[in-house]
Protein backbone atom coordinates (compact mmCIF):
# COMPACT_ATOMS: atom_id res chain seq x y z
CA UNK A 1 15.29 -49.18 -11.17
CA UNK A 2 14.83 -52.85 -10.20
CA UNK A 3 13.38 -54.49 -7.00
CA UNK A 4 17.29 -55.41 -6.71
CA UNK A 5 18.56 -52.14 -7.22
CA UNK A 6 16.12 -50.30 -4.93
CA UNK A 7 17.17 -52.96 -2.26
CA UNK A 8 20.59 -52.07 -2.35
CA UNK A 9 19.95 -48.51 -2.67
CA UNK A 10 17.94 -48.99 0.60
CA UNK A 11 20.30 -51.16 2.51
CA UNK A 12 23.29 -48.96 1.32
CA UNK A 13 21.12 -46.04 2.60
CA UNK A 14 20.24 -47.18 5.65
CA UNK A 15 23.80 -47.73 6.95
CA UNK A 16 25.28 -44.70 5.89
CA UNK A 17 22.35 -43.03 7.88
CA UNK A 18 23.15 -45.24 10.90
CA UNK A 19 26.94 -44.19 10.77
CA UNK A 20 25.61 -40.42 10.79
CA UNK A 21 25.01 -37.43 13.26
CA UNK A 22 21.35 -36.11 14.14
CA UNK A 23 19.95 -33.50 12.84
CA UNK A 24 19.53 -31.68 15.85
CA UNK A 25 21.51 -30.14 17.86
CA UNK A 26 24.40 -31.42 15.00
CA UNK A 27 23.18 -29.20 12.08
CA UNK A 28 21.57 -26.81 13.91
CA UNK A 29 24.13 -25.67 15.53
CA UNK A 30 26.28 -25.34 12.46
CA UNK A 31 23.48 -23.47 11.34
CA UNK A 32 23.24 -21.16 14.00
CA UNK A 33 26.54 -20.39 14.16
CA UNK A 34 26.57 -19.67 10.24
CA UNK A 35 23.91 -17.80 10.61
CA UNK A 36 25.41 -15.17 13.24
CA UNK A 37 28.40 -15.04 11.43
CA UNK A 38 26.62 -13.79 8.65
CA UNK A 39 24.56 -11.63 10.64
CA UNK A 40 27.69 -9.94 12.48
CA UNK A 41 29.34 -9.17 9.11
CA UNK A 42 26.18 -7.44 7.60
CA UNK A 43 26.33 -5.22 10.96
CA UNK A 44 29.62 -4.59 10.74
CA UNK A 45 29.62 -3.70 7.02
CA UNK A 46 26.71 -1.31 7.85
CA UNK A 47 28.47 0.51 10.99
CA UNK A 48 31.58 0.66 8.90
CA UNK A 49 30.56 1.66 5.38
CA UNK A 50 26.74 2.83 6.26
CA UNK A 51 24.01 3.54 3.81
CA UNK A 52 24.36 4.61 0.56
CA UNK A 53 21.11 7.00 0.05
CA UNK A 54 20.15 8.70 -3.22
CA UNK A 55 18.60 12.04 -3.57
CA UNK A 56 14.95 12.68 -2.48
CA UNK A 57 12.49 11.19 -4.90
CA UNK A 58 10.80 14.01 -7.01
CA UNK A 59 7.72 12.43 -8.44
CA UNK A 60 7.33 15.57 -11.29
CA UNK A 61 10.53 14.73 -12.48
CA UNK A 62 11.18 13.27 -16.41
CA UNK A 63 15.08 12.58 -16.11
CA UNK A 64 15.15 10.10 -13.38
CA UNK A 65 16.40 6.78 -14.68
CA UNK A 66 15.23 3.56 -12.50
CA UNK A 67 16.87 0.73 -12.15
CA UNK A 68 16.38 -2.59 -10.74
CA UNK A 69 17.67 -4.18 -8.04
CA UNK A 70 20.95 -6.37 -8.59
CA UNK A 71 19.18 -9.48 -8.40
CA UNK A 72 16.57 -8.51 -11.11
CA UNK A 73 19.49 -7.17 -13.59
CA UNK A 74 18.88 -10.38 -16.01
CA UNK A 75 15.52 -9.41 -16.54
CA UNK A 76 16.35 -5.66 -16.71
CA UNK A 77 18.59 -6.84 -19.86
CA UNK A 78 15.92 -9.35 -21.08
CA UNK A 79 13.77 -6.09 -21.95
CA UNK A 80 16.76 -4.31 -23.40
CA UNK A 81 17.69 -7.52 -25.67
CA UNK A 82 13.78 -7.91 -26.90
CA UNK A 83 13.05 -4.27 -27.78
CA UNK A 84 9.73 -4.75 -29.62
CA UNK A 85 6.62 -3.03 -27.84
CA UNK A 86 4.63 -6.31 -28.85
CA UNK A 87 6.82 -8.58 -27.57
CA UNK A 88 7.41 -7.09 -23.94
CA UNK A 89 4.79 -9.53 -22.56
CA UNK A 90 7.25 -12.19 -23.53
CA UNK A 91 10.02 -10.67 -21.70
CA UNK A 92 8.26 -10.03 -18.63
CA UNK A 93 5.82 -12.16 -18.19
CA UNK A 94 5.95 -15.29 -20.82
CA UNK A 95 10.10 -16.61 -20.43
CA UNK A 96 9.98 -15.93 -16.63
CA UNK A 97 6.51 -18.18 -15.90
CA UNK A 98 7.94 -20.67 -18.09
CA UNK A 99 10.43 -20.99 -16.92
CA UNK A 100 9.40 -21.11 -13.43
CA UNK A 101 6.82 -24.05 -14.00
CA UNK A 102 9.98 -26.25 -15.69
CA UNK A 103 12.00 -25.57 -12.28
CA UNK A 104 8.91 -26.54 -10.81
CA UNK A 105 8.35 -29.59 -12.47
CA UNK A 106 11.91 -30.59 -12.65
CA UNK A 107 11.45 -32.89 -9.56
CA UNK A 108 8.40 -35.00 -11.22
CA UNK A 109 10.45 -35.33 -14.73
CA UNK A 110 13.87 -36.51 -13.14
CA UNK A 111 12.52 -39.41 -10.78
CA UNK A 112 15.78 -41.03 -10.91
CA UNK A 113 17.61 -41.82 -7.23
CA UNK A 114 21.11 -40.97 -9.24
CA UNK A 115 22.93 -37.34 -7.59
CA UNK A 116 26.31 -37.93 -8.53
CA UNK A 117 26.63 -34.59 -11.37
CA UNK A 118 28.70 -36.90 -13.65
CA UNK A 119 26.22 -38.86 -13.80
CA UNK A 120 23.12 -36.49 -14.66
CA UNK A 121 24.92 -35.25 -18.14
CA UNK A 122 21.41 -33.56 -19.25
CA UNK A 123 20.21 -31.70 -15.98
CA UNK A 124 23.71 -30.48 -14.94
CA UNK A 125 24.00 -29.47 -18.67
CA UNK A 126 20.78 -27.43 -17.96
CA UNK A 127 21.96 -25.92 -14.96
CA UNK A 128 25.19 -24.40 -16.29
CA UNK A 129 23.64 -23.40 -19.21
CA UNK A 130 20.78 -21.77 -17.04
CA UNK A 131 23.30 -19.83 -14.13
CA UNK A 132 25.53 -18.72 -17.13
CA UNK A 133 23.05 -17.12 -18.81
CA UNK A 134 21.50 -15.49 -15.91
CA UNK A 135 24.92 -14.65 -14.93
CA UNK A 136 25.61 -13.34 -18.54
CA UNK A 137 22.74 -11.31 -17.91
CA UNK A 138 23.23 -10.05 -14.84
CA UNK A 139 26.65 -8.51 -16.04
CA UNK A 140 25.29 -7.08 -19.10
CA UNK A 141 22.24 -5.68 -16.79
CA UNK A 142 24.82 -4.29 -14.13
CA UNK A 143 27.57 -2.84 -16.68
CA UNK A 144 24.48 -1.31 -19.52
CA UNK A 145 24.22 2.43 -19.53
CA UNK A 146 21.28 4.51 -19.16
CA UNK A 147 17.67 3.05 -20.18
CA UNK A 148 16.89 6.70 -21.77
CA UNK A 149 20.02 6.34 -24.27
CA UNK A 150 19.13 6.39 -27.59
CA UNK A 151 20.01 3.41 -29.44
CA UNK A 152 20.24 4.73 -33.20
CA UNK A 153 23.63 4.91 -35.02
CA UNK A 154 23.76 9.03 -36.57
CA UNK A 155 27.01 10.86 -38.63
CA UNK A 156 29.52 12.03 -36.10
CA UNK A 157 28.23 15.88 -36.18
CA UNK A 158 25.00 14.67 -34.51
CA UNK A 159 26.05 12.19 -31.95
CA UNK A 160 26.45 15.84 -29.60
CA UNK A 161 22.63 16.35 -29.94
CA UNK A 162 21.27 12.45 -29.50
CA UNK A 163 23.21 12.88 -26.32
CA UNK A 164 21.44 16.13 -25.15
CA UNK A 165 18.12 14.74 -26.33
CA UNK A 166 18.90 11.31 -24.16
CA UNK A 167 20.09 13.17 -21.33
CA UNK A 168 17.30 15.56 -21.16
CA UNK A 169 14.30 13.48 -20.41
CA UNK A 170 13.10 13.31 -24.40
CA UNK A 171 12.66 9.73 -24.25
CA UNK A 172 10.03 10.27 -21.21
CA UNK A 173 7.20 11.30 -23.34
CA UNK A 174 8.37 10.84 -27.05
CA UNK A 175 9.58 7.32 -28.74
CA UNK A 176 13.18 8.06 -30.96
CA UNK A 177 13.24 4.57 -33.01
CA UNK A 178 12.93 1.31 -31.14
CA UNK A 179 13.65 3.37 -27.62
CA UNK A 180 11.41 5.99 -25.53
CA UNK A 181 7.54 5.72 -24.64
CA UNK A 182 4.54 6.14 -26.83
CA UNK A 183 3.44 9.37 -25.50
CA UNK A 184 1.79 11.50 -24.09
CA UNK A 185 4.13 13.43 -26.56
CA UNK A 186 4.50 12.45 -30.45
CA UNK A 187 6.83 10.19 -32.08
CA UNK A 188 10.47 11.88 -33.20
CA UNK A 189 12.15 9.02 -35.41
CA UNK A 190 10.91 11.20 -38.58
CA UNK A 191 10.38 14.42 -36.81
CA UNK A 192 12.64 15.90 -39.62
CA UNK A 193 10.14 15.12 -42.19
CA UNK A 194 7.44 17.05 -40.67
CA UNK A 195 9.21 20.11 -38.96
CA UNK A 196 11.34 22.11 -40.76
CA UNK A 197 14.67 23.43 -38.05
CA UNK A 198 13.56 26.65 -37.06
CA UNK A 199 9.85 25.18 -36.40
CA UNK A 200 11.65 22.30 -34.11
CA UNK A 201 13.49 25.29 -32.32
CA UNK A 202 10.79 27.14 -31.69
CA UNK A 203 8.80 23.86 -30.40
CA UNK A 204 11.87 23.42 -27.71
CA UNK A 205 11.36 27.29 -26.23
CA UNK A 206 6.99 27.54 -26.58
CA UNK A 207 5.99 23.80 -26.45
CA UNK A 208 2.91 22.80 -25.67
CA UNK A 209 2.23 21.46 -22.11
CA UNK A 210 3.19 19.38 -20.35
CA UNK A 211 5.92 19.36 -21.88
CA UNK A 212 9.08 21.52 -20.93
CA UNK A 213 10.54 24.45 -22.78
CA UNK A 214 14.05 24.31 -23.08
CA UNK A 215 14.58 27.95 -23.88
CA UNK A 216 16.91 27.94 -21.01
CA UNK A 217 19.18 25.03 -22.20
CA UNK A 218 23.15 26.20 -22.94
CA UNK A 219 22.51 27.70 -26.96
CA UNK A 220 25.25 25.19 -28.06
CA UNK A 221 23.09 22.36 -26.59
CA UNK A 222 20.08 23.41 -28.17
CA UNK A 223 22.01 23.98 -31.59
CA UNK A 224 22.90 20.54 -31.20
CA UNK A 225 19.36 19.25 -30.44
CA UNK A 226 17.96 21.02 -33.31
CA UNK A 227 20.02 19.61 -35.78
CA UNK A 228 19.67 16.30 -34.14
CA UNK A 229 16.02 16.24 -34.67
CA UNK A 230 16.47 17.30 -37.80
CA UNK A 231 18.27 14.83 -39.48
CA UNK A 232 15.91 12.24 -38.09
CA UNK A 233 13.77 11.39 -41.48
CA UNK A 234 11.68 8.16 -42.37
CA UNK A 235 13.68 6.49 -44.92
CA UNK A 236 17.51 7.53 -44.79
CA UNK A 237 17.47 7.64 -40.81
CA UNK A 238 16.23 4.52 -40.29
CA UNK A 239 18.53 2.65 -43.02
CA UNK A 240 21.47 4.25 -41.52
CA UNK A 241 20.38 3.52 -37.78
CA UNK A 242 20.13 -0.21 -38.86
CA UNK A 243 16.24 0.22 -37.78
C-alpha cells in the first residue's frame, strides 16, 4: 500500500466512522439483549428437557467406553484416523500446536487492510478448507462406533466372537492388531499361534489376575470367543485383516 492509498483508506475510514453509532450504549445493548436471549433459552431447554445423567462412574470397571465432548470429536477421530502407537504424539500434541501457532500468526503474515472475502482468495481458501475438515471430523467423531471395536476384517463364522471379545472389555488390557492397549495383559493378534483352543478356554474360566474369568459368560459366547482367538495367527490373520 502507497502513501496515496493509505490516505484514502484513512479519509474513506474516517467518514464512515463519523456517519456511525457509538459503541456504547449502541452495541451494548444489542449485546445484552442477545445475550439474555440466549441465556433464557438455555433455561428453558434445561426446565423443559433437564439433564441427561449417565450411570454412576465405577472406577474398577474395564467396559466403560469414554468419549469426548462434542467439541473435541475432530480430535477424537484424528486418533482413530492415525492408529500407529508411535505416531499418537502427532495426533495429539504435534497437528493441534501447529496448528494453533499458524492461527496465531495469521494476523502478522496477512498485513494487508483488504476484508472483502472475494478479495482474500488464499486465506478464505484456508478457512473453508480448515472448518470443513474439522467439520468432516466432527461428524465422523460423532457418528464412529465404539473405541473398543476391533478393527480387523475375519471369515463370517468369527465376526460373532470379535464382537464378544470387543464388547467384553478385551481391548482394556490386551492389544488385537492396530486396536487395544499394550498391557498389563499380553498381545492377542497371534494368540492362535501360541495357545492351542482348549488352552485359550481354559485361560477365559482360571486366568491369571487381574484379569477376569469369564467362566460365567453365555457357553455360546464363549464358543464364539474361543474360536475367535483362535483363528488369530501371525501371518494369514494379518494378510487377511489388511494389517
Amino acid at each position: 500500500m502507497n502513501a496515496r492509498e493509505k490516505e484514502e483508506y484513512l479519509r474513506e475510514y474516517s467518514v464512515l466512522k463519523s456517519q456511525g453509532k457509538p459503541f456504547f450504549p449502541y452495541a451494548v445493548a444489542k449485546d445484552s439483549l442477545m445475550a439474555c436471549v440466549v441465556l433464557a433459552a438455555i433455561i428453558g431447554m434445561s426446565i423443559i428437557f433437564g439433564a441427561e445423567l449417565g450411570p454412576k462412574a465405577d472406577p474398577t470397571t474395564t467396559t466403560y467406553v469414554p468419549r469426548p465432548e462434542w467439541y473435541f470429536f475432530f480430535l477424537f477421530e484424528l486418533l482413530r484416523v492415525i492408529k500407529p502407537a508411535s505416531l499418537v504424539p502427532l495426533a495429539t500434541i504435534g497437528v493441534p500446536t501447529i496448528l494453533m501457532i499458524l492461527l496465531l500468526i495469521v494476523p502478522f503474515i496477512d498485513r494487508g487492510p483488504e476484508r472483502r472475502p472475494e478479495r482474500r482468495p488464499v486465506a478464505m481458501v484456508t478457512t473453508v478448507f480448515v472448518v470443513a475438515a474439522m467439520a468432516y471430523l466432527t461428524y465422523l467423531g460423532a457418528a464412529a462406533g465404539s473405541p473398543n471395536e476391533i478393527d480387523m476384517a475375519v471369515a463370517k463364522q468369527y465376526e460373532p466372537g470379535k464382537l464378544v471379545a470387543a464388547q467384553s472389555g478385551c481391548l482394556a488390557c490386551h492389544k488385537i492388531g492396530e486396536n487395544g492397549n499394550d498391557g498389563p495383559g499380553p498381545e492377542l493378534t497371534d494368540i492362535g499361534d501360541k495357545l492351542y483352543p482348549a488352552a485359550i478356554e481354559r485361560t477365559l474360566d482360571n486366568p491369571t489376575a487381574p484379569m477376569p474369568s469369564f467362566r460365567n459368560l453365555p457357553a455360546e459366547k464363549k464358543d464364539a470367543l474361543v474360536q475367535f482367538l483362535s483363528q488369530l495367527k501371525g501371518g494369514d490373520t494379518q494378510q487377511s485383516s489388511g494389517q
